[in-house]
N, C-alpha and C. Protein backbone atom coordinates (compact mmCIF):
# COMPACT_ATOMS: atom_id res chain seq x y z
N UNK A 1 -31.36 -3.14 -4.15
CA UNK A 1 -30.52 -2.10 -4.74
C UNK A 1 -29.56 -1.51 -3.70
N UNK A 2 -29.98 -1.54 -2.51
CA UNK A 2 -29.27 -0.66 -1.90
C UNK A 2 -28.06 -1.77 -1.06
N UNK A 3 -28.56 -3.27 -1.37
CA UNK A 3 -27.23 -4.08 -1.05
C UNK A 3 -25.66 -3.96 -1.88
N UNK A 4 -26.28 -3.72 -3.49
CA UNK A 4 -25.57 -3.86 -4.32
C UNK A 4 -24.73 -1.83 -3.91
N UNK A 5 -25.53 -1.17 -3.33
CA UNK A 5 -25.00 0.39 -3.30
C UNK A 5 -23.85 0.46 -2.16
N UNK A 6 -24.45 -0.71 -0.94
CA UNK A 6 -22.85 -1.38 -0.19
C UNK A 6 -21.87 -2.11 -0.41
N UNK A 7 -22.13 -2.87 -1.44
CA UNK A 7 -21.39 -3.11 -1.94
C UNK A 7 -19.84 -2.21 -2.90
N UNK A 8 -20.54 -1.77 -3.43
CA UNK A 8 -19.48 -1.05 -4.45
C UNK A 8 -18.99 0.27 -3.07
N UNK A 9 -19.92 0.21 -1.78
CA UNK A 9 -19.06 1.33 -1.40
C UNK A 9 -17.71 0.64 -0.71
N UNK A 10 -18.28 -0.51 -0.14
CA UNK A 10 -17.13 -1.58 0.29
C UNK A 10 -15.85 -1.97 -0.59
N UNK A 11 -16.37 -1.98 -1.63
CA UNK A 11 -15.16 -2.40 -2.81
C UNK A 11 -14.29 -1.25 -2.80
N UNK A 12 -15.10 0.12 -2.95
CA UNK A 12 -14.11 1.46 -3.15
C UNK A 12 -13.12 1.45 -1.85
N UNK A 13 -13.63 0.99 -0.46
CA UNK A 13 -13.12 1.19 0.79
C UNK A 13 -11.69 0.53 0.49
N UNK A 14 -12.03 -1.01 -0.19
CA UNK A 14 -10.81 -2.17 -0.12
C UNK A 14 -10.13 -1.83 -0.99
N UNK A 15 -10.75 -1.15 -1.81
CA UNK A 15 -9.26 -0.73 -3.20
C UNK A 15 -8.45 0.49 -2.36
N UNK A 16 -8.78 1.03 -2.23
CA UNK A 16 -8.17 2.62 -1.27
C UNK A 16 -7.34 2.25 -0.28
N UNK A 17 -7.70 0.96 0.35
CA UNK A 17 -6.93 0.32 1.58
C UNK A 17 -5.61 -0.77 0.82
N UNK A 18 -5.95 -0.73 -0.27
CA UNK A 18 -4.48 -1.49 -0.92
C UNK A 18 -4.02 -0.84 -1.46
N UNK A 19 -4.51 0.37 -2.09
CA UNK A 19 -3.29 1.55 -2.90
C UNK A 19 -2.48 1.87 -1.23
N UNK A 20 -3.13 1.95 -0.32
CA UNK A 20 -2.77 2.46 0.81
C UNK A 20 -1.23 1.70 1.49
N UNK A 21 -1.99 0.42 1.16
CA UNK A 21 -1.03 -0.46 1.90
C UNK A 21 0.47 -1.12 0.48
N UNK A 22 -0.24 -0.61 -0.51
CA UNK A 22 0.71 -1.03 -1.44
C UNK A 22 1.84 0.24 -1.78
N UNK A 23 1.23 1.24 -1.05
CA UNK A 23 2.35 2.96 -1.53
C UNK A 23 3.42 2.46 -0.10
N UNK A 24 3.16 2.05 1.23
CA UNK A 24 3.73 1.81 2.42
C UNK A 24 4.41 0.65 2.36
N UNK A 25 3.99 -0.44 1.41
CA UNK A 25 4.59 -1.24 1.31
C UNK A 25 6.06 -1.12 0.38
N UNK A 26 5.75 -0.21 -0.61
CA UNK A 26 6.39 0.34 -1.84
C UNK A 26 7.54 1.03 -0.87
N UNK A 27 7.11 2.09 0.00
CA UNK A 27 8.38 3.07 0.79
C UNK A 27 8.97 2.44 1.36
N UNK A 28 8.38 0.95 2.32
CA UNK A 28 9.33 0.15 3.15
C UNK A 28 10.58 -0.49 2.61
N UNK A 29 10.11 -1.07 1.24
CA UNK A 29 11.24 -1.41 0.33
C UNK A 29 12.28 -0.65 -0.17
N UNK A 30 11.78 0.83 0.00
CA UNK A 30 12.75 1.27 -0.36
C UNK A 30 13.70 2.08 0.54
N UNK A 31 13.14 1.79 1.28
CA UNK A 31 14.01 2.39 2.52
C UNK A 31 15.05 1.18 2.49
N UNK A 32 14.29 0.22 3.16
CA UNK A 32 15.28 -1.01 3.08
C UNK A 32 16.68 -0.92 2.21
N UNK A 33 16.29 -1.14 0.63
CA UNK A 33 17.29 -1.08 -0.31
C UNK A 33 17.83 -0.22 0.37
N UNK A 34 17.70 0.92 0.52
CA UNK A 34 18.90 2.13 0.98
C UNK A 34 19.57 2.00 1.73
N UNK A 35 18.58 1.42 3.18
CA UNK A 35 19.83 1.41 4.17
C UNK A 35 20.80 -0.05 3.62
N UNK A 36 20.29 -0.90 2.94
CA UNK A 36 21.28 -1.80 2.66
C UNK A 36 22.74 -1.15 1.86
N UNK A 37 22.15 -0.28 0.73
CA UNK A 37 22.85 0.39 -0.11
C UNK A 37 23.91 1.12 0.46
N UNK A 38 23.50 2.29 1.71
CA UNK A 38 24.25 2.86 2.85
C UNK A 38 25.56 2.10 3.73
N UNK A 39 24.83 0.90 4.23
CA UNK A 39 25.78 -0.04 5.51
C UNK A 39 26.67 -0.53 4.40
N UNK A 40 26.62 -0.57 2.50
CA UNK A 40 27.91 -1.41 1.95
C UNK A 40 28.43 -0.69 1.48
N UNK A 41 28.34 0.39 1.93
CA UNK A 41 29.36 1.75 1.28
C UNK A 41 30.46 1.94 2.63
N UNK A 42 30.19 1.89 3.53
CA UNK A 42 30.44 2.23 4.90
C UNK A 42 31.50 1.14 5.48
């Protein structure tokens, strides 16, 4: 029981670590677009 209780705490860890990495991944893009958006105005 208490494999399966590391388990799911491990799973909660890896989901939290991809909302994590998917919100940073999400801002990088959009920075990007911008400064692209910025340098073809310019």
């Amino acid at each position: 029981m208490a494999c399966v209780k590391n388990l799911r705490a491990e799973t909660e860890n890896l989901e939290e670590q991809d909302r994590m990495l998917r919100t940073k991944a999400a801002k990088l893009y959009a920075k990007v677009i911008f400064d692209l958006i910025s340098t073809d105005n310019n």
